[in-house]
Protein backbone atom coordinates (compact mmCIF):
# COMPACT_ATOMS: atom_id res chain seq x y z
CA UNK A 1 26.98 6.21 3.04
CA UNK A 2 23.74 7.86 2.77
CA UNK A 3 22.97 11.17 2.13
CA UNK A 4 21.51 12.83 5.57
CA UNK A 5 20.02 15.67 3.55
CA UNK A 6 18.25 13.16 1.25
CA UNK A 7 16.64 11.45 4.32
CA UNK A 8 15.33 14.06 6.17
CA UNK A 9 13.44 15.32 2.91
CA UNK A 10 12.15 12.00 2.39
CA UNK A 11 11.03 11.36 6.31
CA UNK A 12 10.03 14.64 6.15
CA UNK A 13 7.24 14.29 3.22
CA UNK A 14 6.55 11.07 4.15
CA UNK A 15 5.73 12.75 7.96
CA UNK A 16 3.25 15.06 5.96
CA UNK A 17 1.99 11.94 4.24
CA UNK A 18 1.21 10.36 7.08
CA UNK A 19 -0.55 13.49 9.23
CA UNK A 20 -2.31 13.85 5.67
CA UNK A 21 -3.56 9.93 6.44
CA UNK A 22 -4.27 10.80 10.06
CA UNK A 23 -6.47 13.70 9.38
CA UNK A 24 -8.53 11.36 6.69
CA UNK A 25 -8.73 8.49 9.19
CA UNK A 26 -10.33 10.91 11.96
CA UNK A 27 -11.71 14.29 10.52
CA UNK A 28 -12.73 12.45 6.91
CA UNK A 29 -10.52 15.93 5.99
CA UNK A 30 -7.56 15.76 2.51
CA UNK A 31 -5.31 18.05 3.50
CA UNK A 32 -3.85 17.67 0.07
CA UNK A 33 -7.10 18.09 -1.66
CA UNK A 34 -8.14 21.24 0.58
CA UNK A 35 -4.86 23.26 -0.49
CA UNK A 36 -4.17 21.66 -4.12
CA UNK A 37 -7.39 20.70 -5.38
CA UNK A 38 -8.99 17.74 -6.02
CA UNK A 39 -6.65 15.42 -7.42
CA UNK A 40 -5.07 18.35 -9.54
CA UNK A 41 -1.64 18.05 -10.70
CA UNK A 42 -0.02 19.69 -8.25
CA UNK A 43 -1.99 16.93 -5.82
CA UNK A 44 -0.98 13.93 -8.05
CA UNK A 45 2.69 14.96 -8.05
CA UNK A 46 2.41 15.55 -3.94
CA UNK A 47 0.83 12.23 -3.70
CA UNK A 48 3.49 10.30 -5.81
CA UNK A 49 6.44 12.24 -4.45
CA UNK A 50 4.66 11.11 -0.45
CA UNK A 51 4.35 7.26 -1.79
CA UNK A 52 8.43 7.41 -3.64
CA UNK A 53 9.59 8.67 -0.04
CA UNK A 54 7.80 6.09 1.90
CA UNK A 55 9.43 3.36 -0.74
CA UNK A 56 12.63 4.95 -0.14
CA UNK A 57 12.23 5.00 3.60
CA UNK A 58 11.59 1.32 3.56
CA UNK A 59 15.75 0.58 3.05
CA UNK A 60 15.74 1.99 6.34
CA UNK A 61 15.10 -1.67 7.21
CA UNK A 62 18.15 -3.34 5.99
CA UNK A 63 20.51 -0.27 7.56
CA UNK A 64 19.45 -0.63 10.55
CA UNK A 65 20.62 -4.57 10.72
CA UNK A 66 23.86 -3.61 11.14
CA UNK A 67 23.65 -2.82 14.69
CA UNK A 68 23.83 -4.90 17.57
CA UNK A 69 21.24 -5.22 20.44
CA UNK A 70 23.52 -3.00 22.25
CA UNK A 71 23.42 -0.13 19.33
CA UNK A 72 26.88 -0.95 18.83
CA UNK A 73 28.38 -1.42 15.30
């Protein structure tokens, strides 16, 4: 069984990881690098803990095979 707590903190950073992407993409603005600093430690460690969430969140994949088309287990 997982642990919920676990997976909402990782969807959760990977969520800011993502918004973090989105304002890149458009606005050519780093979040990250605005409040931390440019790739400072505190950055490094926000970017690795964003990129071991969204590795994480990728088992999401082979839990959610065990449901039918119906959503039924």
């Amino acid at each position: 069984m997982r642990l919920k707590t676990f997976d909402c903190i990782a969807l959760t950073i990977t969520i800011i990881g993502a918004v973090n992407w989105g304002l890149i993409g458009f606005f050519n603005f780093n979040l990250v690098s605005f409040l931390f600093g440019s790739m400072s430690w505190l950055s490094r460690i926000i970017y690795a803990l964003v990129g071991l969430c969204g590795l994480y969140l990728i088992t999401f994949y082979t839990s959610n095979g065990n449901t039918d088309a119906s959503g039924q287990s």
